[in-house]
Structures are given as C-alpha cells and as structure tokens.
C-alpha atoms as a PDB file:
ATOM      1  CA  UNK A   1      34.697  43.270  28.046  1.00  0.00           C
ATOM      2  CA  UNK A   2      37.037  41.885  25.401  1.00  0.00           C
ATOM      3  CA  UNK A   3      38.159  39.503  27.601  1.00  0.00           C
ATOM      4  CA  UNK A   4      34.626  38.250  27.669  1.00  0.00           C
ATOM      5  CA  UNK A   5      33.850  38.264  24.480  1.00  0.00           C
ATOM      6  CA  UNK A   6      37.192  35.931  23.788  1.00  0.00           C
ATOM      7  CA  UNK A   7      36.023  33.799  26.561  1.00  0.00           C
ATOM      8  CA  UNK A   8      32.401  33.515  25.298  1.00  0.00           C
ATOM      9  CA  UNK A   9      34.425  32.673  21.572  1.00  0.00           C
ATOM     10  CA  UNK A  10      36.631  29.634  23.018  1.00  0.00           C
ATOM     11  CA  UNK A  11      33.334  28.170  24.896  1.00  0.00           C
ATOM     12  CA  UNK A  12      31.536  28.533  22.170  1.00  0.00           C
ATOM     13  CA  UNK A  13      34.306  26.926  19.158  1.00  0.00           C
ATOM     14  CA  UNK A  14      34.831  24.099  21.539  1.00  0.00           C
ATOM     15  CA  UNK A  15      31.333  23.205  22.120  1.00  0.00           C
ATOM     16  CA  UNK A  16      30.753  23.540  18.334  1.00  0.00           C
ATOM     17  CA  UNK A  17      33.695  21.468  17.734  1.00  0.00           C
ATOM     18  CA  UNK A  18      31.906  18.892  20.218  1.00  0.00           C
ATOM     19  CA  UNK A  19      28.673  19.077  18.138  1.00  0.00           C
ATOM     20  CA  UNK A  20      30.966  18.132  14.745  1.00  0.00           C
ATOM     21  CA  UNK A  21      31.593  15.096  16.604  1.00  0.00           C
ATOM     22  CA  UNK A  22      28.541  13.917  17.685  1.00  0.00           C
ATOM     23  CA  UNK A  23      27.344  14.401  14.127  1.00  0.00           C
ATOM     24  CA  UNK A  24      30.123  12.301  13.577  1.00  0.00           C
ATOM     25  CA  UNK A  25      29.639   9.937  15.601  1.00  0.00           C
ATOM     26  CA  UNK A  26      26.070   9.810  14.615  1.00  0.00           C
ATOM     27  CA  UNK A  27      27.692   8.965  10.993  1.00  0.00           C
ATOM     28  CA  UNK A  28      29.891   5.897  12.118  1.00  0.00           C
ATOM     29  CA  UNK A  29      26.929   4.517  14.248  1.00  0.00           C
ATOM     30  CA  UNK A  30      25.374   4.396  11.436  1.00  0.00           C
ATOM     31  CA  UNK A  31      27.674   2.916   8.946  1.00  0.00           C
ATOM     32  CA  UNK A  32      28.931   0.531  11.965  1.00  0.00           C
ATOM     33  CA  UNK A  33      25.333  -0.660  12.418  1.00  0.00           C
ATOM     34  CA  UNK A  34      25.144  -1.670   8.436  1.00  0.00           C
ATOM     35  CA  UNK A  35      28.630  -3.409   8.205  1.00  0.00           C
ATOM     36  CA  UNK A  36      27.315  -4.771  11.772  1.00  0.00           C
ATOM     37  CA  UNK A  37      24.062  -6.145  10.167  1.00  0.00           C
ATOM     38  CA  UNK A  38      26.089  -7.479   7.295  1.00  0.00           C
ATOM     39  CA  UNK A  39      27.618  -9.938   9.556  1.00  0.00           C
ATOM     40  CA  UNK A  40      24.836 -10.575  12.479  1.00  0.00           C
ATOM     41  CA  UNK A  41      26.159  -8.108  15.128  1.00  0.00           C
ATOM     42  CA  UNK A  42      23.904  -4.779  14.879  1.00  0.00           C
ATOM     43  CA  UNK A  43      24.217  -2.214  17.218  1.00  0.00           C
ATOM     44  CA  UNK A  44      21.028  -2.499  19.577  1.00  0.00           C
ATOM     45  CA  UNK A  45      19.436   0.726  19.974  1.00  0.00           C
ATOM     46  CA  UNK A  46      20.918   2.738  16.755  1.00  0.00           C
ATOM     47  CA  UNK A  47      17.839   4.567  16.101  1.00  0.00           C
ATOM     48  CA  UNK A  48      18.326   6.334  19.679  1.00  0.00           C
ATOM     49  CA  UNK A  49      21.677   6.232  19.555  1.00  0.00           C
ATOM     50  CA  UNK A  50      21.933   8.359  15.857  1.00  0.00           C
ATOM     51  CA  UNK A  51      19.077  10.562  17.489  1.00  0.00           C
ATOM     52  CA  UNK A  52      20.845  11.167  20.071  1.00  0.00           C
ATOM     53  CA  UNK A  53      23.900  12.566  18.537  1.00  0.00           C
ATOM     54  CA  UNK A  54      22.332  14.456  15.699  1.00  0.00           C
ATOM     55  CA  UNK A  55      19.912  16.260  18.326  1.00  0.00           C
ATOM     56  CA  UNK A  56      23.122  16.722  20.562  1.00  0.00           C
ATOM     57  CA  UNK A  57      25.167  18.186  17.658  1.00  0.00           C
ATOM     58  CA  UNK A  58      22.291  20.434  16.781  1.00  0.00           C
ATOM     59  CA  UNK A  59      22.310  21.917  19.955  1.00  0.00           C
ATOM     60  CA  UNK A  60      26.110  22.129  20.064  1.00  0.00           C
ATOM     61  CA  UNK A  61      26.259  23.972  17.449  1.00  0.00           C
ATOM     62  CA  UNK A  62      23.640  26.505  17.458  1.00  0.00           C
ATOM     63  CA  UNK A  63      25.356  28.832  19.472  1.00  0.00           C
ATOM     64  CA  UNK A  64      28.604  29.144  17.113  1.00  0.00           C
ATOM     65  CA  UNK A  65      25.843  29.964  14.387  1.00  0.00           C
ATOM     66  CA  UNK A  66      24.367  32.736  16.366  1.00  0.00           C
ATOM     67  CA  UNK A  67      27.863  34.005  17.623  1.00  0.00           C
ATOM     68  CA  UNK A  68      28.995  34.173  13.906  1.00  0.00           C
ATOM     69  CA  UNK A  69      25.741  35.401  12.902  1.00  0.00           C
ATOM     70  CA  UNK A  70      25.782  32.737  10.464  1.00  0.00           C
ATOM     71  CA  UNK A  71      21.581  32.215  11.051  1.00  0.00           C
ATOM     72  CA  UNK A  72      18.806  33.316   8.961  1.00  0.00           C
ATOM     73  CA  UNK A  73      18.205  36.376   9.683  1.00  0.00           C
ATOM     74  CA  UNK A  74      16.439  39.935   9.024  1.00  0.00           C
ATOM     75  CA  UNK A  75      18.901  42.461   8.296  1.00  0.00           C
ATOM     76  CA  UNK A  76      16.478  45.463   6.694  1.00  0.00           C
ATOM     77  CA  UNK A  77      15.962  47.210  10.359  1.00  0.00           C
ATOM     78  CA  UNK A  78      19.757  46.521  11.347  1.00  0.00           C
ATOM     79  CA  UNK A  79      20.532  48.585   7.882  1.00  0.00           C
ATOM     80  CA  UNK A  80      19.018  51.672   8.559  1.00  0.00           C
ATOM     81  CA  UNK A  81      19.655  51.511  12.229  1.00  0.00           C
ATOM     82  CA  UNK A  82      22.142  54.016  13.931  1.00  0.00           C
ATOM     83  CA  UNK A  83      25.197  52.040  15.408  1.00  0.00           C
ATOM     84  CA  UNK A  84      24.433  52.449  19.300  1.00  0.00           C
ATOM     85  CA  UNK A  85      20.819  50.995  19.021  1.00  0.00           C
ATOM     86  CA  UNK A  86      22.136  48.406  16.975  1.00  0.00           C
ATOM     87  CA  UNK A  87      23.900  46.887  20.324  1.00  0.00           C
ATOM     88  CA  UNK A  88      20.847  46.552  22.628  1.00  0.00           C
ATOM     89  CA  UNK A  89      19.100  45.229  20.223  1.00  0.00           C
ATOM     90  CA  UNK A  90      21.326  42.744  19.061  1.00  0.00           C
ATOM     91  CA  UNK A  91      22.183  42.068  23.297  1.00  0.00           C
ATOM     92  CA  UNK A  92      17.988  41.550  23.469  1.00  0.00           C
ATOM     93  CA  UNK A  93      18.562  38.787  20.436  1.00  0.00           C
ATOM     94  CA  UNK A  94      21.215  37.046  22.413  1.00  0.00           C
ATOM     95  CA  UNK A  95      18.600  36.780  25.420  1.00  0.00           C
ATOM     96  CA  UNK A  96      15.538  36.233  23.511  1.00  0.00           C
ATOM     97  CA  UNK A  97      17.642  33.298  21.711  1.00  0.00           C
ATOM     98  CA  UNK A  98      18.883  31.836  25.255  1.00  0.00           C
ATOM     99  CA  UNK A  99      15.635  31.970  26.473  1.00  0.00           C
ATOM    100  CA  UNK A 100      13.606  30.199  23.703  1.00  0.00           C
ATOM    101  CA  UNK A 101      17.141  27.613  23.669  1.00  0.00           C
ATOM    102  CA  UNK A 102      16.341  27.340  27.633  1.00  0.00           C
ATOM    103  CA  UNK A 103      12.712  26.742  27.339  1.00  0.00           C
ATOM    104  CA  UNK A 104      13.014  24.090  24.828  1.00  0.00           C
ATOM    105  CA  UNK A 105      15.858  22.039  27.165  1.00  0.00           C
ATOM    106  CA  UNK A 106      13.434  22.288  30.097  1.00  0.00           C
ATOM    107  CA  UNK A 107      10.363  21.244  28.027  1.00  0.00           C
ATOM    108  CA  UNK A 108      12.709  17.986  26.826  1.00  0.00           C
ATOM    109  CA  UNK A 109      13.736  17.579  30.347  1.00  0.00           C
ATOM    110  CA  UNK A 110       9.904  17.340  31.650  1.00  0.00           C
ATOM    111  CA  UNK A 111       9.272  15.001  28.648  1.00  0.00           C
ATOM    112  CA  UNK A 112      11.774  12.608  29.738  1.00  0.00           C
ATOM    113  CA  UNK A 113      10.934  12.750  32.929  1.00  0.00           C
ATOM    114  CA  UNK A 114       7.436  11.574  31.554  1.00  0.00           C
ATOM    115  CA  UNK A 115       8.316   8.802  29.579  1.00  0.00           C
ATOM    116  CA  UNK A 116      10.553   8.061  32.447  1.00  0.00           C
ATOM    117  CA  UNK A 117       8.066   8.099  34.772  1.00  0.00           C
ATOM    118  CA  UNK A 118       5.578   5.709  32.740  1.00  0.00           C
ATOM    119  CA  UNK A 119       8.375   3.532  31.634  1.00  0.00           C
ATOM    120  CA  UNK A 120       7.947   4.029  28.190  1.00  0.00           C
ATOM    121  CA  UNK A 121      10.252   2.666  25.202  1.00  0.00           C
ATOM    122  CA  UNK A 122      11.344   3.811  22.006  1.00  0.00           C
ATOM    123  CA  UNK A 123      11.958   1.336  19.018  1.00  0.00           C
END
C-alpha cells in the first residue's frame, strides 16, 4: 500500500509540475502575442491558445491540491471523528472528487464533439 501511495505521489507531482507549465506557457503566449502585435506578427488564435493552457493547468493541478489537501475544505466532522472512520470517508472524497472531475471531462468531450460536429468557431 505504501508503494501505492508513492506511486499515486510521483503521478501526481509530475502532472502538477505539467500544469505549472501550461500556466506558463499560457503567460509567454501572452506576452509573445503583445511584443508580436508591437511589430505586425500576432499569434493567430491566442485567445484559444491562453484558454487552452490555463484550463489545462487547472486540471493538472487539481489533483496535487486534493492529494495535499491543500483545497477548501470542511474540517469540523473530520475533528471529532474517531481515526478509522476518518479513512473511508476521506477514500469516499477521493471517489466522489474523481467522479465529479470525470463527469466534467466527458461533458467537455460531448461539447466539442458538438461544436465539432456543427463546425463552429471561436474568436
């Protein structure tokens, strides 16, 4: 189980460290589309581009937040709370938080397909 639980920490520093980057990147898109403008070369598409990467970096990084337990969160019931039902219920977090994570990437993914579908364009 330890072994899991170091496993579980690597995947989830790396992909954190992946969703620094992308708010990174969404940084120097943005500072590369002003100098661009400055000169007549802006970046085509920046507004999806810096979307892109902040959404991407959000997602990145909310599981290192919830792995920390560095969320908001409600700790009056966890305070009172003998140690072993502390574990389920903090295992029926985890899930409830996949879940609701899952849902929302499968409601983007049938939106896409939508806009994909009808050919639609954003700025």
């Amino acid at each position: 189980m330890r072994q899991v639980s170091k496993l579980a920490g690597w995947l989830v520093n790396g992909l954190a460290a992946f969703g620094v980057a992308a708010f990174g990147a969404a940084a120097v898109v943005t500072v590369a589309d002003v100098v661009g403008r400055r000169f007549g070369y802006p970046i085509e598409g920046v507004v999806d581009l810096v979307q892109l990467f902040v959404v991407t970096g959000a997602w990145l990084t909310m599981p290192f937040a919830f792995f920390t337990a560095g969320h908001v969160s409600v700790d009056f019931l966890l305070s009172v709370m003998p140690g072993p039902l502390m574990i389920p219920l903090k295992v029926l977090a985890a899930v409830g938080s996949f879940v609701l994570v899952a849902l929302m990437l499968w409601q983007g993914y049938l939106t896409f397909e939508t806009r994909t579908m009808f050919g639609d364009k954003s700025q």
